[in-house]
C-alpha atoms as a PDB file:
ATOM      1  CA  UNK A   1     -13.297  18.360  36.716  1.00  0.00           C
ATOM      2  CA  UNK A   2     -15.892  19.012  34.117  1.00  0.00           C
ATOM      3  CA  UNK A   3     -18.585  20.643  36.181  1.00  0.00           C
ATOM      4  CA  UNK A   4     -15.702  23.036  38.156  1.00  0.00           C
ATOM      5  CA  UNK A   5     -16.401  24.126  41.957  1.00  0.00           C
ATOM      6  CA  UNK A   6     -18.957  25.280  43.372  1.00  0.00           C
ATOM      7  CA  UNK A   7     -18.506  28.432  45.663  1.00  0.00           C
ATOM      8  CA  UNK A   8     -20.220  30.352  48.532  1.00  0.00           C
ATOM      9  CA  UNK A   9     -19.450  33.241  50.531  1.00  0.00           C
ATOM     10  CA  UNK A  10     -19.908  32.079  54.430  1.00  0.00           C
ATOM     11  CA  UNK A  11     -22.099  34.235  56.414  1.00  0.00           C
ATOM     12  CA  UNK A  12     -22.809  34.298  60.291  1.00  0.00           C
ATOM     13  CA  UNK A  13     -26.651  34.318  59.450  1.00  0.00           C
ATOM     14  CA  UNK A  14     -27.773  33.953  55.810  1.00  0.00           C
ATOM     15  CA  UNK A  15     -30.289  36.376  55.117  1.00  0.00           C
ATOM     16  CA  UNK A  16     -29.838  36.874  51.233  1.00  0.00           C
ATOM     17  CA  UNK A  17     -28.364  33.584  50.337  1.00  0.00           C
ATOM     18  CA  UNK A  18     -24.565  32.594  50.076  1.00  0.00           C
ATOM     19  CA  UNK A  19     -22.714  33.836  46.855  1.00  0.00           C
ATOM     20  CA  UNK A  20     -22.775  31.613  44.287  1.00  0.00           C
ATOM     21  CA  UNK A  21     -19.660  31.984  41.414  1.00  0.00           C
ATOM     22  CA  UNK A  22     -19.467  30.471  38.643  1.00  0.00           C
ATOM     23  CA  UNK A  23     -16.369  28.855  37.375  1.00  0.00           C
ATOM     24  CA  UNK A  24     -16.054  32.201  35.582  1.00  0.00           C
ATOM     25  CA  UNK A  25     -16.360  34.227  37.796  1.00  0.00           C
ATOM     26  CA  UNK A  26     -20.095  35.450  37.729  1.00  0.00           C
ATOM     27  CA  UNK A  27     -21.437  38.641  39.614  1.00  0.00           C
ATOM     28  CA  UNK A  28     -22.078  36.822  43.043  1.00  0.00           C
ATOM     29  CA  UNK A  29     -25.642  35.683  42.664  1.00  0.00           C
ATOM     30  CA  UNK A  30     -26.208  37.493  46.614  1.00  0.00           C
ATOM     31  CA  UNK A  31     -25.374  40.618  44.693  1.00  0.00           C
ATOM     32  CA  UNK A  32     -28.599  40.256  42.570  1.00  0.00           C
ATOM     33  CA  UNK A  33     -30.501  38.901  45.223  1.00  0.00           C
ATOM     34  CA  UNK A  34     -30.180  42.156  47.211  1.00  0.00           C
ATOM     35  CA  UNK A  35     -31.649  43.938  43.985  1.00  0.00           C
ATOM     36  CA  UNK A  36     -35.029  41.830  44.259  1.00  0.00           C
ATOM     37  CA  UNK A  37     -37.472  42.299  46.752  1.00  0.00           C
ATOM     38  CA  UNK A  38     -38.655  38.982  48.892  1.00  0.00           C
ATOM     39  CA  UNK A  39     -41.828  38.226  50.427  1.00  0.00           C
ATOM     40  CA  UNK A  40     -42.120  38.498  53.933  1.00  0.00           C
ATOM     41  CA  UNK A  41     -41.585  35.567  55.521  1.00  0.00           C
ATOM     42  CA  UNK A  42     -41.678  35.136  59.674  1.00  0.00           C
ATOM     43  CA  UNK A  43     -39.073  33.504  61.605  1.00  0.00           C
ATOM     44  CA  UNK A  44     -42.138  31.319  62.754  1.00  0.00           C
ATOM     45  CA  UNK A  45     -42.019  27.695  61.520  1.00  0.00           C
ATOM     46  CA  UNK A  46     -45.341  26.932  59.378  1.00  0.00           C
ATOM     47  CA  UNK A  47     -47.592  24.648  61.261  1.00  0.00           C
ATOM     48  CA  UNK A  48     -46.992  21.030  60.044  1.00  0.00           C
ATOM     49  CA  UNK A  49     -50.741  20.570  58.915  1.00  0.00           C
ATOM     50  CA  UNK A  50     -50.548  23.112  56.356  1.00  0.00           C
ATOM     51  CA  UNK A  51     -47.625  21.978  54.534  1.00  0.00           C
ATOM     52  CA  UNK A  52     -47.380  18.437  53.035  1.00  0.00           C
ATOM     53  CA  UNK A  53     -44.246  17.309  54.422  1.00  0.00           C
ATOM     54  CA  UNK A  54     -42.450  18.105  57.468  1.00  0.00           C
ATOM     55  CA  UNK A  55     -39.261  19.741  55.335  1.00  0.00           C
ATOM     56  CA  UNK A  56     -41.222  22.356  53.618  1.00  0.00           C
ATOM     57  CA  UNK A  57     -39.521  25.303  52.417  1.00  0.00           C
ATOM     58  CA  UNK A  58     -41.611  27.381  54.125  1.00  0.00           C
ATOM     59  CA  UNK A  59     -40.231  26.725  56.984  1.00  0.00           C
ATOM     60  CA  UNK A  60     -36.688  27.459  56.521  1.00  0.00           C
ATOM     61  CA  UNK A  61     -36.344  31.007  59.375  1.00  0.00           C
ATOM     62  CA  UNK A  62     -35.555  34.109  58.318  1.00  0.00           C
ATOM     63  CA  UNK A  63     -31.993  33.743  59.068  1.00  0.00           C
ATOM     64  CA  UNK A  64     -30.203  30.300  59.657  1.00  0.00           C
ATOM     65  CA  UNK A  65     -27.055  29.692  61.121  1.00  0.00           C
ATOM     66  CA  UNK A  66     -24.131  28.240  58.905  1.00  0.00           C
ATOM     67  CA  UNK A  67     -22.463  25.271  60.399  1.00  0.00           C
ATOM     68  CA  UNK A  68     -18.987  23.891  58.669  1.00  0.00           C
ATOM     69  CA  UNK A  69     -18.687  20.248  58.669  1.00  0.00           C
ATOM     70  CA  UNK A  70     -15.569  18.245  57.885  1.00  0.00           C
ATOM     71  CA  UNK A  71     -15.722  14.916  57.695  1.00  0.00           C
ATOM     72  CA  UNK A  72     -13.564  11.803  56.843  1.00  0.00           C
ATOM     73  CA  UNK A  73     -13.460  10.719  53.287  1.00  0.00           C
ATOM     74  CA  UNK A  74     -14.741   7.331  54.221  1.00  0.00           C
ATOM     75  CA  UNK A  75     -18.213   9.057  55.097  1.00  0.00           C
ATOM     76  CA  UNK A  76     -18.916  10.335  51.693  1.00  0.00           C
ATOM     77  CA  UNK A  77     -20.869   7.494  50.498  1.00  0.00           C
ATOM     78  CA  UNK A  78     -23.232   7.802  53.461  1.00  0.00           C
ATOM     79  CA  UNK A  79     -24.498  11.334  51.833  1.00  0.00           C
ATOM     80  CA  UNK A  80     -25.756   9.347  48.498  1.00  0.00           C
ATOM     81  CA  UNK A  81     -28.832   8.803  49.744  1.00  0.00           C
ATOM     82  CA  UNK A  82     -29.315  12.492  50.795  1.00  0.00           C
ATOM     83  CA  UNK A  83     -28.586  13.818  47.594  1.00  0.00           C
ATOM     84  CA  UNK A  84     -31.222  11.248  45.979  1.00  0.00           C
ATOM     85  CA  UNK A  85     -33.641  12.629  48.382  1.00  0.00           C
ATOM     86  CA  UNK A  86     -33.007  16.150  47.692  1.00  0.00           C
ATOM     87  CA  UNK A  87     -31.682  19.009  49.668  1.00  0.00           C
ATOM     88  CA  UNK A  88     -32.923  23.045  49.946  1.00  0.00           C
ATOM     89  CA  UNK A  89     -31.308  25.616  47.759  1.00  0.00           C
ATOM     90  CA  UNK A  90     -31.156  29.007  48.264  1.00  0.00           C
ATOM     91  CA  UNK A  91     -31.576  31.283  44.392  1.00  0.00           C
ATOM     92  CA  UNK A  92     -32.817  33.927  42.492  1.00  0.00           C
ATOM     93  CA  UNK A  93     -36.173  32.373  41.171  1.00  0.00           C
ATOM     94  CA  UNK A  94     -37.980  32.796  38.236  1.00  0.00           C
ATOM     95  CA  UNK A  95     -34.838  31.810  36.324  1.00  0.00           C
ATOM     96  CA  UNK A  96     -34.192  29.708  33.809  1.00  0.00           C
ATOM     97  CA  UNK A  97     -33.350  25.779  34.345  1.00  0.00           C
ATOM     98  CA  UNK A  98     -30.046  26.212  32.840  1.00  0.00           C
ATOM     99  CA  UNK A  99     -29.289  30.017  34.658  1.00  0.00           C
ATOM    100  CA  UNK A 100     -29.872  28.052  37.607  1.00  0.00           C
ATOM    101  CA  UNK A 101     -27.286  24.991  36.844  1.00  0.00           C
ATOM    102  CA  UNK A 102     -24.579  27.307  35.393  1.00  0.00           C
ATOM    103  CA  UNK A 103     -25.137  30.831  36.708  1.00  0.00           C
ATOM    104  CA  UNK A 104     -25.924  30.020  40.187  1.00  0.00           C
ATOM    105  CA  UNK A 105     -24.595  27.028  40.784  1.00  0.00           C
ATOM    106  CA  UNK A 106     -21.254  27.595  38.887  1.00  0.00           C
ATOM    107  CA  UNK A 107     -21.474  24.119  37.133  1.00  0.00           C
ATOM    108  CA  UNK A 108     -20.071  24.522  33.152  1.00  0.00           C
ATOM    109  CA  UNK A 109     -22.215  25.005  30.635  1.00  0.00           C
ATOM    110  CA  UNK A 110     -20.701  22.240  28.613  1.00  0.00           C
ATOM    111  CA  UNK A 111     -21.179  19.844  31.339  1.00  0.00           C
ATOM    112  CA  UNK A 112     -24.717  20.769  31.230  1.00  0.00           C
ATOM    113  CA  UNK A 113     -25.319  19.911  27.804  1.00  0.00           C
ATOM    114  CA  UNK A 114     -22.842  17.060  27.663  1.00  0.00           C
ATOM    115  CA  UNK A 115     -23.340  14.766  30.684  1.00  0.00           C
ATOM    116  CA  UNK A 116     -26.646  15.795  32.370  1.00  0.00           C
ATOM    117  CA  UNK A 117     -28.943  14.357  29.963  1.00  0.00           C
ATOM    118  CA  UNK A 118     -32.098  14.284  31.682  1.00  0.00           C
ATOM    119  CA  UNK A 119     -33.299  17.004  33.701  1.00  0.00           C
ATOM    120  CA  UNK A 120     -37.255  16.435  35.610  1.00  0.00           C
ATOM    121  CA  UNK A 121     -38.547  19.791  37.006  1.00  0.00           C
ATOM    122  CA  UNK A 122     -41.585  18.822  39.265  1.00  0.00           C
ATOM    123  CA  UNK A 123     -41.381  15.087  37.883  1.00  0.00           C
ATOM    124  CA  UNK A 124     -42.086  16.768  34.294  1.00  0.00           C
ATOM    125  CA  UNK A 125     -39.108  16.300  31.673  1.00  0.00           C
ATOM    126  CA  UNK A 126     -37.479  19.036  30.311  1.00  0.00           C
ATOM    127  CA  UNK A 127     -36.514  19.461  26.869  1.00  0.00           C
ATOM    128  CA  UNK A 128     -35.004  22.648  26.999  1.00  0.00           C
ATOM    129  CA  UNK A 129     -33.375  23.976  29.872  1.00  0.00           C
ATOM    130  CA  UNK A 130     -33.146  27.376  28.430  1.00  0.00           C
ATOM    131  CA  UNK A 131     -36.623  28.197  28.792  1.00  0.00           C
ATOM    132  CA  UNK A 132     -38.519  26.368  31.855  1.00  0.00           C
ATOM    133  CA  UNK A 133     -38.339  28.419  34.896  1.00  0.00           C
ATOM    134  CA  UNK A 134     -38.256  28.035  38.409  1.00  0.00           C
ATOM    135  CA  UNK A 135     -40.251  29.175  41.217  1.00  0.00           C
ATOM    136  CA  UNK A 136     -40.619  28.725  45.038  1.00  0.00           C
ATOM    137  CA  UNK A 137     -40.746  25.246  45.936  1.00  0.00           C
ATOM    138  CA  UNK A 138     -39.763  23.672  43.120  1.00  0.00           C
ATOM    139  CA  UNK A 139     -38.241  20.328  42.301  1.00  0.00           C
ATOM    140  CA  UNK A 140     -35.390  20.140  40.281  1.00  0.00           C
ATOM    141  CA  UNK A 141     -33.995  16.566  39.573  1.00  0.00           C
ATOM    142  CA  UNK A 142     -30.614  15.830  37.762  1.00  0.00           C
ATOM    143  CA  UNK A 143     -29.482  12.561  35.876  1.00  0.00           C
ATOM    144  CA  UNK A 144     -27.069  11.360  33.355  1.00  0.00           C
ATOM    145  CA  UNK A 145     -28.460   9.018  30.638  1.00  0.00           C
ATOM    146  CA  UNK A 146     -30.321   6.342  31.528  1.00  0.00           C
ATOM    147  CA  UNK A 147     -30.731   3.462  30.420  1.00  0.00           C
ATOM    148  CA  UNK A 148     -33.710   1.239  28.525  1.00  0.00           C
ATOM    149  CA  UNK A 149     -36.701   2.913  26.455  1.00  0.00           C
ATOM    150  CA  UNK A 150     -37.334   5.176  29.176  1.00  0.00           C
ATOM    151  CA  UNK A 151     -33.925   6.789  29.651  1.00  0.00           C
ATOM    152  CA  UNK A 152     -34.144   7.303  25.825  1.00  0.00           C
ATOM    153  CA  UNK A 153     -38.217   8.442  25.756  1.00  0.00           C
ATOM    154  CA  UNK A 154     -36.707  11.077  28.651  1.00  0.00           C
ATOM    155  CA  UNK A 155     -33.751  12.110  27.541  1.00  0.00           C
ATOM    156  CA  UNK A 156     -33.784  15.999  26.545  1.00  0.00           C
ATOM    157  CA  UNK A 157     -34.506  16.789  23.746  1.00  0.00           C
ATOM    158  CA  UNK A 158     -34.572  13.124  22.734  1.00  0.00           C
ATOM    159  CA  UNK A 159     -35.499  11.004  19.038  1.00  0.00           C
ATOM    160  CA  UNK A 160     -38.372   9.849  21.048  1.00  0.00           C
ATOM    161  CA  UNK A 161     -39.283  13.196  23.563  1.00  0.00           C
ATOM    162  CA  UNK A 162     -42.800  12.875  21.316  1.00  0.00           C
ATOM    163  CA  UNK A 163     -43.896  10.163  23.121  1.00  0.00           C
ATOM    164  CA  UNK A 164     -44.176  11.829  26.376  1.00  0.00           C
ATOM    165  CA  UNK A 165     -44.970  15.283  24.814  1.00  0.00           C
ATOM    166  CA  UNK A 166     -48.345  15.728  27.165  1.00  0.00           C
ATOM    167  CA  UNK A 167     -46.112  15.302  30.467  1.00  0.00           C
ATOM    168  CA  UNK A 168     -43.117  17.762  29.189  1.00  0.00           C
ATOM    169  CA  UNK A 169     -42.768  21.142  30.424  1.00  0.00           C
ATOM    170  CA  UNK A 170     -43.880  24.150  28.641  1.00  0.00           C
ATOM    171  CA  UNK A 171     -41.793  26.901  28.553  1.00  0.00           C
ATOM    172  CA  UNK A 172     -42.522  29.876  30.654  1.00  0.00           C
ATOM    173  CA  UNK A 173     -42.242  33.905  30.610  1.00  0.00           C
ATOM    174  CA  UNK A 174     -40.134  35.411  32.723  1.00  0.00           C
ATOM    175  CA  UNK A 175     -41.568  37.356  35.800  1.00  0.00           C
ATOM    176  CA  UNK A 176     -41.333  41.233  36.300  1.00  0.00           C
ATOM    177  CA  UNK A 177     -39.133  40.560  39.099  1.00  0.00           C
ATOM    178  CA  UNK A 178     -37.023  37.791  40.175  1.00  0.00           C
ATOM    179  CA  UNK A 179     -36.857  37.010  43.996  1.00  0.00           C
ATOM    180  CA  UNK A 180     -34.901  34.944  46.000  1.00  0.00           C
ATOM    181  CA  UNK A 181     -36.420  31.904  47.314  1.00  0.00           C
ATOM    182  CA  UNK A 182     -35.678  28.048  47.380  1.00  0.00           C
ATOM    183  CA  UNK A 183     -35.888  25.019  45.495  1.00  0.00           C
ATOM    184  CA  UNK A 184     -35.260  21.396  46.252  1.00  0.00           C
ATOM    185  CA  UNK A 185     -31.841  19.769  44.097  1.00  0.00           C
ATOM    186  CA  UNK A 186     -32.067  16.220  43.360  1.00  0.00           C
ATOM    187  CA  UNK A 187     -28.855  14.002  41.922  1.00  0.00           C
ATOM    188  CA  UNK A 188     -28.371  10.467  40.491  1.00  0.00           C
ATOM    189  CA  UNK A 189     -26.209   8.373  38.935  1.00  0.00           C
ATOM    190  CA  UNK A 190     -22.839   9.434  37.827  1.00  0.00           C
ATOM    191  CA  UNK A 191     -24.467  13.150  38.567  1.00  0.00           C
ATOM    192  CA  UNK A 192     -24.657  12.450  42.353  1.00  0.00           C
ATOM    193  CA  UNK A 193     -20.769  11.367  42.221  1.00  0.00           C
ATOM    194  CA  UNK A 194     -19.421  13.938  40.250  1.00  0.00           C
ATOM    195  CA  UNK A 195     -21.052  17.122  41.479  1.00  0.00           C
ATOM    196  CA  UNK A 196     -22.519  16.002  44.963  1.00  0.00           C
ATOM    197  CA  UNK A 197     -19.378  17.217  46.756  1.00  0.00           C
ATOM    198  CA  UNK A 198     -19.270  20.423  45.444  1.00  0.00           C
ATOM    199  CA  UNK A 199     -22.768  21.006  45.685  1.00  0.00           C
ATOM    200  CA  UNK A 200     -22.602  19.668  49.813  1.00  0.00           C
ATOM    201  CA  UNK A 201     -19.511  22.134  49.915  1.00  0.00           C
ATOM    202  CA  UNK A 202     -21.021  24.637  48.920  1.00  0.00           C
ATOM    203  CA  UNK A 203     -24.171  24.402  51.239  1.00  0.00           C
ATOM    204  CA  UNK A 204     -27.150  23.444  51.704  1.00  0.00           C
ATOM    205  CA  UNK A 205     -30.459  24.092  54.225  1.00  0.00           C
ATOM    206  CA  UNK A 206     -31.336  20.936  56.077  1.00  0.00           C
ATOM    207  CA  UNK A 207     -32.556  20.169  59.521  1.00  0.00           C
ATOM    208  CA  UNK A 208     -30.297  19.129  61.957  1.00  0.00           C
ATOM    209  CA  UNK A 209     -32.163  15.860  62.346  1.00  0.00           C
ATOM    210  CA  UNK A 210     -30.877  14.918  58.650  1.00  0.00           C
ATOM    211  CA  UNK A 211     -27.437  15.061  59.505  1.00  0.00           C
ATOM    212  CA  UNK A 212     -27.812  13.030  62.792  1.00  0.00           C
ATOM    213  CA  UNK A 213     -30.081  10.701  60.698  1.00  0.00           C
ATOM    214  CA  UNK A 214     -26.994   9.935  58.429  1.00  0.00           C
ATOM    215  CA  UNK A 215     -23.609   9.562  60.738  1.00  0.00           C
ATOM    216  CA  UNK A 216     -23.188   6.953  63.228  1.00  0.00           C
ATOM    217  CA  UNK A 217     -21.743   8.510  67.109  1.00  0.00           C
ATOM    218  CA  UNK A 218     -18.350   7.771  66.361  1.00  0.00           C
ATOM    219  CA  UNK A 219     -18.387   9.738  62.889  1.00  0.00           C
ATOM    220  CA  UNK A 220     -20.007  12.452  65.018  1.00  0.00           C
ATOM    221  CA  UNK A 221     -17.780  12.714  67.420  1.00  0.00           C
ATOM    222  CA  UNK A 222     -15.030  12.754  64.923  1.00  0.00           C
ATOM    223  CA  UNK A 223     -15.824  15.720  62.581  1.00  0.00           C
ATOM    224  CA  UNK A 224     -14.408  18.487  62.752  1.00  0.00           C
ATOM    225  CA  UNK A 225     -17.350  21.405  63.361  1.00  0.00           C
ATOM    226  CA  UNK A 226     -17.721  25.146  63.671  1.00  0.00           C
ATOM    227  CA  UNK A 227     -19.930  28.283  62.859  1.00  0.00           C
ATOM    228  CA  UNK A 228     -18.626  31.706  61.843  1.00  0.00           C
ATOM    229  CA  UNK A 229     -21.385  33.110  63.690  1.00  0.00           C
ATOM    230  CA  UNK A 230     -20.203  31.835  67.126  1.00  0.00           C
ATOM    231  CA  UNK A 231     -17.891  33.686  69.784  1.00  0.00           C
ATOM    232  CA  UNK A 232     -14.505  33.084  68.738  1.00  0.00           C
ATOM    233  CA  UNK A 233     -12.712  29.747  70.697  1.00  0.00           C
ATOM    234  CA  UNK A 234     -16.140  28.800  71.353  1.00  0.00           C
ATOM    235  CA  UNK A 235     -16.466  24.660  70.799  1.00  0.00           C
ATOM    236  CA  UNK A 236     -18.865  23.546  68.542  1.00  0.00           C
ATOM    237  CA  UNK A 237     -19.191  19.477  69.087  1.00  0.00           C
ATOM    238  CA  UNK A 238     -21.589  18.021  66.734  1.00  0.00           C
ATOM    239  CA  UNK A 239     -23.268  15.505  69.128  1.00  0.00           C
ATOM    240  CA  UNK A 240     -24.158  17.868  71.332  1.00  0.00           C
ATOM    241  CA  UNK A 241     -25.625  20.455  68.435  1.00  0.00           C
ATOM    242  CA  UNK A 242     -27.822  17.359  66.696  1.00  0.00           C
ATOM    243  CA  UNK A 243     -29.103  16.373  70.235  1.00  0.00           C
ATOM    244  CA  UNK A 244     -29.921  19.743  71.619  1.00  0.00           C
ATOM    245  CA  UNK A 245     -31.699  20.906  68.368  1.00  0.00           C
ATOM    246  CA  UNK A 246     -32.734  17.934  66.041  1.00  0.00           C
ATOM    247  CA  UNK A 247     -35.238  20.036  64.359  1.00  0.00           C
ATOM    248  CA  UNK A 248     -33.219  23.334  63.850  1.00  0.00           C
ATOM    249  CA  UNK A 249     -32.834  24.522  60.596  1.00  0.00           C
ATOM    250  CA  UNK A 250     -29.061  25.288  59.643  1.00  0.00           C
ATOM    251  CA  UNK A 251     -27.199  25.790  56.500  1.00  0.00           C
ATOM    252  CA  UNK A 252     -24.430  23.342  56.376  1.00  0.00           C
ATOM    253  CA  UNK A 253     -20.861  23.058  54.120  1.00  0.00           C
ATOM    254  CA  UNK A 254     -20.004  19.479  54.474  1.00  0.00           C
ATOM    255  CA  UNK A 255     -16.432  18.769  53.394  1.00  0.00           C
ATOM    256  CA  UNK A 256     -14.429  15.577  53.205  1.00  0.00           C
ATOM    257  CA  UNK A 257     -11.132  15.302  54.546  1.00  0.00           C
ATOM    258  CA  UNK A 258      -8.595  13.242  52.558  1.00  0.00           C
END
């Protein structure tokens, strides 16, 4: 596959983010995490009325549980939609766009430059991926070509990039320091397909009540679920874990069984 895997190191509580390698091997991206210093954050959820949307990074505790999900290839398709909508990231921020994409998330730097063609930080188009940063919060959307005037006026880089050159993004200077934090991952298209299962392998932060949102009972009861932060032999059913805490943050590696 062009993009190669995507890899994490499982944790029983992610404190410093899991360890993204690159297809090559990069230093573990935890490793340079641990160098930067993070802003305190409390294991208190931010009140909803001071956030503009109820899945705010903000939010995301201190330290989150990972839960491993294995599901049946048939309910891959139902995890489209998620990926359209966007899921949390854990990275080093103040990064470049294209650190993030090949450094972090171990996708290849020629699939970069030859199939993602249109890349939307914060709704803005980027040209070049090589010099936009990213900070806390973020938005990073991810798209093959598309099609019509306005796949071409937004391609990167495009003939016609000129005509949206007062919405682009600027690029940015890099901070003193670069600190861990999160950012929202959109895919679509052939994007979504390709690298959506390695990305959902990998892991991801959602609430609980985004999973339960997206498999009927009987898929529920059927997947295979544990966390390596739990007693050993202790069951982990995901019915019960979706009912009993809909609005509990968790970091989840959703695989698909064959």
């Amino acid at each position: 596959m062009l993009a190669g895997r995507v890899l994490v190191k499982a944790a029983v509580s992610v404190t410093a983010g899991p360890a993204w390698r690159g297809p090559t091997g990069a230093r573990p991206i935890a490793q340079v995490i641990d160098a930067c210093p993070e802003r305190p954050r409390s294991n208190q959820a931010m009140p909803v009325s001071e956030i503009n949307h109820a899945d705010h990074w903000r939010q995301i505790p201190a330290e989150v549980e990972t839960v491993r999900l294995g599901l049946a290839a048939a309910a891959r398709p139902v995890f489209l939609p998620l990926l359209q909508e966007g899921v949390w990231l854990r990275c080093r921020l103040g990064t470049t766009v294209r650190e993030v994409l090949c450094e972090q998330l171990g996708i290849a730097p020629a699939y970069v430059s030859e199939r993602i063609s249109t890349l939307f930080l914060n709704g803005h188009p980027v040209d070049d991926p090589a010099t936009v940063r990213v900070q806390a919060g973020d938005t990073l959307a991810l798209s093959a070509a598309m099609p019509g005037l306005v796949g071409a006026v937004m391609r990167c880089g495009g003939y016609f990039a000129g005509l949206r050159n007062s919405i682009t993004c600027r690029p940015s200077p890099a901070p003193e320091c670069r600190e861990a934090g999160y950012i929202k991952v959109k895919m679509f298209n052939k994007i979504m397909v390709e690298l959506g299962p390695d990305l959902l392998a990998s892991g991801i932060y959602l609430r609980a009540s985004r999973i339960g949102r997206l498999l009927t009972k009987d898929q529920q009861r059927s997947a295979l679920c544990e966390s390596p932060g739990r007693p050993p032999g202790e069951p982990l059913a995901l019915p019960r874990l979706l009912d009993r805490a809909p609005d509990r943050w968790l970091f989840w590696q959703i695989s698909f069984r064959a």
